[in-house]
N, C-alpha and C. Protein backbone atom coordinates (compact mmCIF):
# COMPACT_ATOMS: atom_id res chain seq x y z
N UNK A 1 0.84 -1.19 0.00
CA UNK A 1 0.00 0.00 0.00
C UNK A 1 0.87 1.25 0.00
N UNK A 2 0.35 2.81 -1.06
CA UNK A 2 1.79 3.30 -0.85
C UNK A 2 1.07 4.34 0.30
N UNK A 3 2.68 4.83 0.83
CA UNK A 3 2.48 5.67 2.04
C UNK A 3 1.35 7.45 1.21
N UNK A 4 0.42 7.33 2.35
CA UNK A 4 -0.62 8.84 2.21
C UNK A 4 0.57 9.47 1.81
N UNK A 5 0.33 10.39 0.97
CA UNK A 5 1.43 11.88 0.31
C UNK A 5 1.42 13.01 2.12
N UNK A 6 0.53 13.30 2.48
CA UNK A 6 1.00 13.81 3.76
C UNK A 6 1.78 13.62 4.56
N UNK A 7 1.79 11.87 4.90
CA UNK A 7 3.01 11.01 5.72
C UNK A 7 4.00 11.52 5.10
N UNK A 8 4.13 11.14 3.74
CA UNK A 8 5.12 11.28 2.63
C UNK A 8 6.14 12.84 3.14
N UNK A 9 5.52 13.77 3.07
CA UNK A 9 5.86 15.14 3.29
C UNK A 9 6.50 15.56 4.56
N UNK A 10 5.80 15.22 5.46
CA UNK A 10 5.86 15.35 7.04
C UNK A 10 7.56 14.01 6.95
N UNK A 11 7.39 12.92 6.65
CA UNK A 11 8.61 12.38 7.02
C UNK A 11 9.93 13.19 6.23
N UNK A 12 9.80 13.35 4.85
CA UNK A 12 11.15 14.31 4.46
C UNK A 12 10.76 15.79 4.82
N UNK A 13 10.56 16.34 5.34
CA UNK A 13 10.55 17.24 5.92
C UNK A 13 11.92 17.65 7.33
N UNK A 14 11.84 16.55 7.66
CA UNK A 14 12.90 16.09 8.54
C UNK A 14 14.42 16.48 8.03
N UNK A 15 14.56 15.74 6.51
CA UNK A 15 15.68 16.19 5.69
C UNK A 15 15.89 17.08 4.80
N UNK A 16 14.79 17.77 4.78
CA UNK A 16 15.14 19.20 3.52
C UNK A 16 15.68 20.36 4.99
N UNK A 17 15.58 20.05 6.27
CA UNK A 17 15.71 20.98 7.16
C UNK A 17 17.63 21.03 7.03
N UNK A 18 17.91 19.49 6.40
CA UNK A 18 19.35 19.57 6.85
C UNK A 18 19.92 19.89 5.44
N UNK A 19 19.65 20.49 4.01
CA UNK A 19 19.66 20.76 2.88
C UNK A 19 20.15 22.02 2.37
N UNK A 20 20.99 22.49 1.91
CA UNK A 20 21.40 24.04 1.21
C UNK A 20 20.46 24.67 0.92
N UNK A 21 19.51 23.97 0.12
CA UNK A 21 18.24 24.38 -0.92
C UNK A 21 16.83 23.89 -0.22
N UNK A 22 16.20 24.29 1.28
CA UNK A 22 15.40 23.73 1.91
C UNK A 22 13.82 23.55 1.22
N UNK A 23 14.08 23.05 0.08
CA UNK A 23 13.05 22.81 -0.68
C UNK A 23 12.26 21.55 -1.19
N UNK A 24 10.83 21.26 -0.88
CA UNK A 24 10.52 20.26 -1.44
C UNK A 24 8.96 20.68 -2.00
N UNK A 25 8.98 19.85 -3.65
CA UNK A 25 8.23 19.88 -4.09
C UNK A 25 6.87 19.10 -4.03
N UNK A 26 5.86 19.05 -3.89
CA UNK A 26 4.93 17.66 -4.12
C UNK A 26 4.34 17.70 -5.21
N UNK A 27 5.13 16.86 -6.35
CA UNK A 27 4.72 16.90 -8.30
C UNK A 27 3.90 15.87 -8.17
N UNK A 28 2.72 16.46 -8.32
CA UNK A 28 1.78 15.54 -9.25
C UNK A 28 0.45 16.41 -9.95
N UNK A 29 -0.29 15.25 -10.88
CA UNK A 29 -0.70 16.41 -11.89
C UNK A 29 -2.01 16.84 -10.61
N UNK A 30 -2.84 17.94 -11.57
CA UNK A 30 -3.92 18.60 -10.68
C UNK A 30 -5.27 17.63 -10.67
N UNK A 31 -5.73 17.39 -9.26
CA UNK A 31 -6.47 16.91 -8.79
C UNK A 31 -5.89 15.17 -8.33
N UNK A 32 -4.63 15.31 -8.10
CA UNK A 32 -4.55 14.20 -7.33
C UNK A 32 -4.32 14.28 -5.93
N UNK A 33 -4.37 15.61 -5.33
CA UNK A 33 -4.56 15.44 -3.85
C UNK A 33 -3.36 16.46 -3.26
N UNK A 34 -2.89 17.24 -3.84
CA UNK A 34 -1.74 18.18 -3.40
C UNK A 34 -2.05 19.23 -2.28
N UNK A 35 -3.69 19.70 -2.40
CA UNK A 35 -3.97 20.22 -1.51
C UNK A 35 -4.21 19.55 -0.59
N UNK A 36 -4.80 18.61 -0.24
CA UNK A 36 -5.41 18.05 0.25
C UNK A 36 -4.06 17.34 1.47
N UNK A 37 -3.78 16.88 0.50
CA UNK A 37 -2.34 16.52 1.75
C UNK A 37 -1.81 17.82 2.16
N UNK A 38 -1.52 19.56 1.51
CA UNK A 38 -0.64 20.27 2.28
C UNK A 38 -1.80 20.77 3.61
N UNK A 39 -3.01 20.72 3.34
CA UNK A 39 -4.20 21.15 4.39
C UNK A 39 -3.75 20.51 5.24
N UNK A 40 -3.12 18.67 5.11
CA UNK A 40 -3.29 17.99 6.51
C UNK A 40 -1.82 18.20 6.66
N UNK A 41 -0.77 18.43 6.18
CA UNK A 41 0.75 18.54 6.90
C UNK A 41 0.50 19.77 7.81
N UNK A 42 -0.50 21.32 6.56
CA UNK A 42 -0.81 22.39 8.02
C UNK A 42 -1.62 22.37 9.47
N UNK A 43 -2.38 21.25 9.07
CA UNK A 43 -3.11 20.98 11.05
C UNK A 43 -2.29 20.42 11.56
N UNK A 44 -1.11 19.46 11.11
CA UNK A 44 -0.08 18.44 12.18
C UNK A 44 0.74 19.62 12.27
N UNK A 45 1.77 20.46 11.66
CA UNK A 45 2.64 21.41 12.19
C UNK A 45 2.11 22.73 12.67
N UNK A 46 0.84 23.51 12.23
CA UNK A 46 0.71 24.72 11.97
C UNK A 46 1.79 25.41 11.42
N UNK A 47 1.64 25.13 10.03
CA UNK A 47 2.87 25.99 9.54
C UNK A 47 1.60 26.54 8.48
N UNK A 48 1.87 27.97 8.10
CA UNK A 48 0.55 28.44 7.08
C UNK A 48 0.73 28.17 5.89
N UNK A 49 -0.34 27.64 4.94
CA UNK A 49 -0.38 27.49 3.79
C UNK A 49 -1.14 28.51 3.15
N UNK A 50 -0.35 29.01 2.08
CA UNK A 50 -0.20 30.25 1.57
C UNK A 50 -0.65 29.38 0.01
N UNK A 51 -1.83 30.41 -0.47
CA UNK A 51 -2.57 30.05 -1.74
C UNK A 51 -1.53 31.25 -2.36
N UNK A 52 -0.86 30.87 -3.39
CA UNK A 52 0.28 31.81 -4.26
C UNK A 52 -0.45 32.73 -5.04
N UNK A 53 -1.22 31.86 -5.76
CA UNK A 53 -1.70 32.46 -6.72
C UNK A 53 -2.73 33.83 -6.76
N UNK A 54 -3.75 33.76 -5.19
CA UNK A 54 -4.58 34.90 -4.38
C UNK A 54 -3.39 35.74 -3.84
N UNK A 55 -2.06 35.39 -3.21
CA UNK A 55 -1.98 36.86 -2.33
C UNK A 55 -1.02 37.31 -3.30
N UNK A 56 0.37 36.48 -4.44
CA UNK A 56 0.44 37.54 -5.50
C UNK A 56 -0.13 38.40 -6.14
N UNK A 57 -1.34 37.80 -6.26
CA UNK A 57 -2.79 38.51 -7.46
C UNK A 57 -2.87 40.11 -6.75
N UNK A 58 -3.02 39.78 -5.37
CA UNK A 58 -3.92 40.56 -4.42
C UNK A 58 -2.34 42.13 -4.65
N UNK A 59 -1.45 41.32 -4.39
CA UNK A 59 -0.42 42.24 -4.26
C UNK A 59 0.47 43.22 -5.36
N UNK A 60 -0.43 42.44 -6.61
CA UNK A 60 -0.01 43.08 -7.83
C UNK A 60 -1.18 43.69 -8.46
N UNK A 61 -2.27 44.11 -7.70
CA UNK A 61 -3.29 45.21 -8.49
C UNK A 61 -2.69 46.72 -8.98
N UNK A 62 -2.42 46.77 -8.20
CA UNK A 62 -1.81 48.39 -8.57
C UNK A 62 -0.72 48.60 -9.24
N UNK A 63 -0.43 47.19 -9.77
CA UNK A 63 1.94 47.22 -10.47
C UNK A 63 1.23 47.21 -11.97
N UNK A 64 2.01 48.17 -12.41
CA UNK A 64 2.39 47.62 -13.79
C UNK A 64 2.84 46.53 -14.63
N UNK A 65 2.56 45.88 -16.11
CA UNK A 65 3.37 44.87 -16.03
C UNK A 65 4.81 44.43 -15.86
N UNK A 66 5.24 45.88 -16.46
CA UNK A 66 6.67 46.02 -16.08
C UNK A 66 6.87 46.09 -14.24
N UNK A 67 5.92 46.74 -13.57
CA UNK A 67 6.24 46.41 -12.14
C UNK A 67 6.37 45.05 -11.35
N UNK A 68 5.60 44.60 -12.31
CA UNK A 68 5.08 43.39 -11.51
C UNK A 68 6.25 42.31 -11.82
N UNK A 69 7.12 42.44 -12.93
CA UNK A 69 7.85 41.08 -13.47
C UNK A 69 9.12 41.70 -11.89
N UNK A 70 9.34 42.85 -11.98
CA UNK A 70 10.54 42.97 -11.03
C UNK A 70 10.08 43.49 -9.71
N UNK A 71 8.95 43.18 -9.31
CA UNK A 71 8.60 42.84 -7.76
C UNK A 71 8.05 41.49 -7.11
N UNK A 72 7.58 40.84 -8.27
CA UNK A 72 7.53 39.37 -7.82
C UNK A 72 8.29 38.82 -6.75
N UNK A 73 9.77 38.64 -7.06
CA UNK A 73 10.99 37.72 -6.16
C UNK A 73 10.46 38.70 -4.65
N UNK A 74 10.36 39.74 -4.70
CA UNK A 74 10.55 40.90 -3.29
C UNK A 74 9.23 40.24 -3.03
N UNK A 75 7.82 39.98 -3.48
CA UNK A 75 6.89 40.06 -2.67
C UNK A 75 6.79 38.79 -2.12
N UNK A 76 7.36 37.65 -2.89
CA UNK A 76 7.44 36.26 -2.21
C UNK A 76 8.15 36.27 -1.14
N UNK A 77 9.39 37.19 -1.15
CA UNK A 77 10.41 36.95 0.15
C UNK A 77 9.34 37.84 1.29
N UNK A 78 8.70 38.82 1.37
CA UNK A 78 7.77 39.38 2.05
C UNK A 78 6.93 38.26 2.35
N UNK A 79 6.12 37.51 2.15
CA UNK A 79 5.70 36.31 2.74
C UNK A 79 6.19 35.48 3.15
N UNK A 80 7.32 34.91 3.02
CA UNK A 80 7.52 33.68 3.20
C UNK A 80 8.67 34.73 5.22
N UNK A 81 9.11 35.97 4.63
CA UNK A 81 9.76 36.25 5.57
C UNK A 81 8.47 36.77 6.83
N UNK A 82 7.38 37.06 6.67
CA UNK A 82 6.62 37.69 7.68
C UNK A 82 5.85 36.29 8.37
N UNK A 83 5.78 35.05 7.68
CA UNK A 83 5.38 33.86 8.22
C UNK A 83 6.11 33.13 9.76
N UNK A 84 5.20 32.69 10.40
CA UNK A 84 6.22 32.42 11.53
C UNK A 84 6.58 30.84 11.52
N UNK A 85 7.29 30.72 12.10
CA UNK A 85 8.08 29.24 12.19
C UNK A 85 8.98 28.85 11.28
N UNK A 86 9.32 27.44 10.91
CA UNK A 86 10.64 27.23 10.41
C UNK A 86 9.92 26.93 9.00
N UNK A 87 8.82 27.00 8.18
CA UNK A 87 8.51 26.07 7.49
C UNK A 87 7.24 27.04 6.70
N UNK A 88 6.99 27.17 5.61
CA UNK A 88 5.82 27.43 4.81
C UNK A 88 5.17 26.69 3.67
N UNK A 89 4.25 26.52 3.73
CA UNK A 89 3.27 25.48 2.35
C UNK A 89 2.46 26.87 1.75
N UNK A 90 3.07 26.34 0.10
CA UNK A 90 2.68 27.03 -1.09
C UNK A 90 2.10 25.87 -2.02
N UNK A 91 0.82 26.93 -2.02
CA UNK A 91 -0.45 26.12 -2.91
C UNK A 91 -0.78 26.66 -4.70
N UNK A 92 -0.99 26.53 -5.35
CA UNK A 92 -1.25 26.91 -6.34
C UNK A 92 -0.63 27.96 -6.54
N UNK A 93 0.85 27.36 -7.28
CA UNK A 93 1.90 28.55 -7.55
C UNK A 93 1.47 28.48 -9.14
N UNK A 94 0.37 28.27 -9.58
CA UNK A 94 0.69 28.83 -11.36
C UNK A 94 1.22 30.00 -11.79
N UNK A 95 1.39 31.39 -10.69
CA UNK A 95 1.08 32.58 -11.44
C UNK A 95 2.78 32.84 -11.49
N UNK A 96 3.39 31.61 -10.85
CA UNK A 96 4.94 32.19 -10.83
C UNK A 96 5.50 32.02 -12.07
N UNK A 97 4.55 30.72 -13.23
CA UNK A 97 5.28 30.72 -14.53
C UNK A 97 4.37 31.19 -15.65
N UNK A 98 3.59 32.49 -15.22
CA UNK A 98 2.69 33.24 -16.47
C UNK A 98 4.44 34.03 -17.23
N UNK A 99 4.04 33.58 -18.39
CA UNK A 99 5.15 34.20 -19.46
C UNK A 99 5.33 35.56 -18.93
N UNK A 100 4.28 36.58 -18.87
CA UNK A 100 4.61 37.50 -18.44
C UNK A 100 5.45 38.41 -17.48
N UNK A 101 5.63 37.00 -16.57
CA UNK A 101 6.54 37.54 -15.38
C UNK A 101 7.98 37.70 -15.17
N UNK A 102 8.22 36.80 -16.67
CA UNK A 102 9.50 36.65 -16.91
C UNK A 102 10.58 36.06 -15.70
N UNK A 103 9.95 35.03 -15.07
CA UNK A 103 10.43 34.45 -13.80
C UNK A 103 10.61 33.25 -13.94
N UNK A 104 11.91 32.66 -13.49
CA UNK A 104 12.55 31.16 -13.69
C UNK A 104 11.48 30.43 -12.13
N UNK A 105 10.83 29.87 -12.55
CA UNK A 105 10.43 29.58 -11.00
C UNK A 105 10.64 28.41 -9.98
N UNK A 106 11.31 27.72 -10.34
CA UNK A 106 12.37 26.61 -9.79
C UNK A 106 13.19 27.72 -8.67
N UNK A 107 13.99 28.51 -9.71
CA UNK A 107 14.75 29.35 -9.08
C UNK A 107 14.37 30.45 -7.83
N UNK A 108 13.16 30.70 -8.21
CA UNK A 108 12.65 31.31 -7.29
C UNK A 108 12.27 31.11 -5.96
N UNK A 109 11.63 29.69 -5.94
CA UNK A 109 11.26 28.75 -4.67
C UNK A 109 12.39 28.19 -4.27
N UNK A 110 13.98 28.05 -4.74
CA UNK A 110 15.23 27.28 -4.47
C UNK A 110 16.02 29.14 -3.48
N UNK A 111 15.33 30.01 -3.86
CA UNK A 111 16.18 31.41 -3.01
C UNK A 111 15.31 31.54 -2.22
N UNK A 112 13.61 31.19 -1.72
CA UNK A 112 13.50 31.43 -0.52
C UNK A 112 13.63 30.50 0.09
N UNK A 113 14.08 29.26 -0.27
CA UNK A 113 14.10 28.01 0.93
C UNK A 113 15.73 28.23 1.46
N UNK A 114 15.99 29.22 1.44
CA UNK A 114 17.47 29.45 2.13
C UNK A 114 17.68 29.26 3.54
N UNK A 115 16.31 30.18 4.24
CA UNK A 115 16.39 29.89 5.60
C UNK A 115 15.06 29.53 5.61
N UNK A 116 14.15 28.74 5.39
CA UNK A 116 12.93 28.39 5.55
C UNK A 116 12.60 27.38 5.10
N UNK A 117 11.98 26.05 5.47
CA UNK A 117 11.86 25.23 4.35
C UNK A 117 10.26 25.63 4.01
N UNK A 118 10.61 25.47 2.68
CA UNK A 118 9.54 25.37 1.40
C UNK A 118 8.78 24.46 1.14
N UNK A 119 7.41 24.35 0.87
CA UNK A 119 7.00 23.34 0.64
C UNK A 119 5.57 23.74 -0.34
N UNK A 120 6.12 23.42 -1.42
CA UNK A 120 5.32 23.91 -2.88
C UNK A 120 4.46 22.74 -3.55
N UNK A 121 3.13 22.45 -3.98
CA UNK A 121 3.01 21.80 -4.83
C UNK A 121 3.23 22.45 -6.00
N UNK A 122 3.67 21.19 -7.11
CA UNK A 122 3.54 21.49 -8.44
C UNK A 122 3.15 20.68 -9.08
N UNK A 123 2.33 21.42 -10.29
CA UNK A 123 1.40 20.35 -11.39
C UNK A 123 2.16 20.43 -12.26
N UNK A 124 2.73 18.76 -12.27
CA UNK A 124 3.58 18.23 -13.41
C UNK A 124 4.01 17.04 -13.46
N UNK A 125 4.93 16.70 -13.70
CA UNK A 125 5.33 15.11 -13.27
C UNK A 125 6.74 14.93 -13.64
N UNK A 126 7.65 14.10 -13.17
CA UNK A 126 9.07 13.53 -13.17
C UNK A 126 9.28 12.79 -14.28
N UNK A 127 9.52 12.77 -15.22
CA UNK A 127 10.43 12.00 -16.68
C UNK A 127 11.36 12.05 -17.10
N UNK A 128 12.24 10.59 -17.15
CA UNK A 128 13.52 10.40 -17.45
C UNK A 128 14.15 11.60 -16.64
N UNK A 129 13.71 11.29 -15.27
CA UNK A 129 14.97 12.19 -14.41
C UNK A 129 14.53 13.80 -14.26
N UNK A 130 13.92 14.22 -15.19
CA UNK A 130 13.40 15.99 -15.31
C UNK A 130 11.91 16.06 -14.79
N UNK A 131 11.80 17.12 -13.92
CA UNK A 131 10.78 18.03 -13.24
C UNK A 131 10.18 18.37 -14.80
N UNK A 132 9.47 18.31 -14.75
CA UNK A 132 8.22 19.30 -16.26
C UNK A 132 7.06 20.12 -15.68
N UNK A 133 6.53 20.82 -15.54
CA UNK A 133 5.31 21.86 -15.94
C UNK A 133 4.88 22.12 -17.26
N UNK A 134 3.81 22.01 -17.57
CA UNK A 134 3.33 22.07 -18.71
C UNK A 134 3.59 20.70 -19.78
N UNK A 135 3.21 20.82 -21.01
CA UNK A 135 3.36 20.29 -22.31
C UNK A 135 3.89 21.02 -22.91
N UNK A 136 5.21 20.50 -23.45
CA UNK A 136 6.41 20.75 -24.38
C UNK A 136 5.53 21.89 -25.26
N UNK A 137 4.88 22.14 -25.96
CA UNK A 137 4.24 23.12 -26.72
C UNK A 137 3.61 24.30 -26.20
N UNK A 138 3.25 23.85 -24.58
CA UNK A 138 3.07 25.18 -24.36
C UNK A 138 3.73 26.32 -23.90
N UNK A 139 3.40 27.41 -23.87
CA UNK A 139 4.05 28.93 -23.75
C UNK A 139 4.93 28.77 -22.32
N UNK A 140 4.34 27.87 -21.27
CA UNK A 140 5.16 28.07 -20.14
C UNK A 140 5.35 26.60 -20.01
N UNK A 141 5.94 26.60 -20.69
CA UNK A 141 6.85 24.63 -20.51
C UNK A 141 8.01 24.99 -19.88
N UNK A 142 7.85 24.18 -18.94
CA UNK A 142 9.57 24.49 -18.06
C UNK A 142 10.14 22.95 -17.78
N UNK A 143 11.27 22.54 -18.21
CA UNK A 143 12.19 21.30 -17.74
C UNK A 143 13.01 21.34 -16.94
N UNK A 144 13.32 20.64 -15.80
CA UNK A 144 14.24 21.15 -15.00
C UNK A 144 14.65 19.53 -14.47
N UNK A 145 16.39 19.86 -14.59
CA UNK A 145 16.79 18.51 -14.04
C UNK A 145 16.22 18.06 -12.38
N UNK A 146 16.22 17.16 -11.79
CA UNK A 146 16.03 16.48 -10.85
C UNK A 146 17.14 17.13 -9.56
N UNK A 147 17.21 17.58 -9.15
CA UNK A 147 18.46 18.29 -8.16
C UNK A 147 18.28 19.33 -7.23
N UNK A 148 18.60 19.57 -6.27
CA UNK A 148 18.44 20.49 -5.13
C UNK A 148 17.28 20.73 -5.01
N UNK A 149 16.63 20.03 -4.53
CA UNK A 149 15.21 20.03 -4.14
C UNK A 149 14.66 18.50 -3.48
N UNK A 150 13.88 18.32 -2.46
CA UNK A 150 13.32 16.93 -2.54
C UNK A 150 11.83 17.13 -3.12
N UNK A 151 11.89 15.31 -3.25
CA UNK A 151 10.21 15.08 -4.59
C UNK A 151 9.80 14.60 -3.42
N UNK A 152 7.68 14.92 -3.04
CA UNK A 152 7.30 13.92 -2.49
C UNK A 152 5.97 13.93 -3.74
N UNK A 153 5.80 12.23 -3.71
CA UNK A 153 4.42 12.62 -5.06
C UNK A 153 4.21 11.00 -4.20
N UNK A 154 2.48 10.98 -5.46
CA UNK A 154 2.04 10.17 -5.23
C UNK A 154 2.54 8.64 -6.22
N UNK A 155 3.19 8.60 -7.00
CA UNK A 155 4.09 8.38 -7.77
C UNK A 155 5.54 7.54 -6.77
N UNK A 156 6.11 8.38 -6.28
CA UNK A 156 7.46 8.18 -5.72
C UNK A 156 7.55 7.70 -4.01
N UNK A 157 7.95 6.79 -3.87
CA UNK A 157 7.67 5.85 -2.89
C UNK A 157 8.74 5.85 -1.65
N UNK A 158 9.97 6.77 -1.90
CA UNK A 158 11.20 6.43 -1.53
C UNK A 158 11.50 7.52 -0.89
């Protein structure tokens, strides 16, 4: 039977604390349970889970588009730095790879898990070794090797 994705999270959690890059992802596609497990890792720790996609939105009404591509990185570190404890869950990060923002977003979630661990779902899946978002054809297809980061999915057992 494989281990609940919450167990999953909550046990490496343990080891992204001892990590350069205190980051872990939970890849799997949408609607297999990403929220659902970060809801239950936030009642076992109280650590806050932060919907990305509402308080960027909320925080970029008034930016330009040109404001907005070069205040992004500042307004994530503003959350993740005003959060308390050692640890934050990020939910529906789509808006970090709208073309528009002109934002690497691997990279982005790998500079705030510096002193915090991170804990992001992403809709995508692991092949031949590479992180993916999207379909190769679309506008925000991103590949990213397998590295400085931990995977927990429903998929990956280990």
């Amino acid at each position: 039977m494989a281990e609940p994705l919450a167990d999953q999270i909550m046990r490496k959690v343990k080891q992204a604390a001892e990590l350069y890059h205190r980051l872990m992802l939970v890849i799997a596609p949408a609607g297999a349970g990403k929220t659902t497990a970060l809801q239950d890792v936030r009642d076992r720790t109280g650590a806050p889970l932060v919907n990305v996609n509402l308080e960027i939105s909320r925080r970029m009404l008034d930016l330009t588009e040109r404001q907005r591509a070069l205040q992004l990185p500042r307004l994530l570190r503003d959350i993740v730095g005003k959060s308390e404890g050692e640890m934050i869950l990020f939910d529906n990060i789509e808006i970090l790879f709208d073309v528009g923002l002109k934002q690497d977003p691997l990279r982005l979630l790998q500079g705030l898990s510096r002193n915090k661990i991170v804990v992001a779902a992403w809709n995508g899946s692991i092949v031949d070794d590479s992180l993916t978002y999207a379909a190769p054809a679309h506008p925000e297809y991103k590949r990213y090797p397998v590295r400085d980061f931990l995977v927990a999915s429903p998929e990956v057992t280990t």
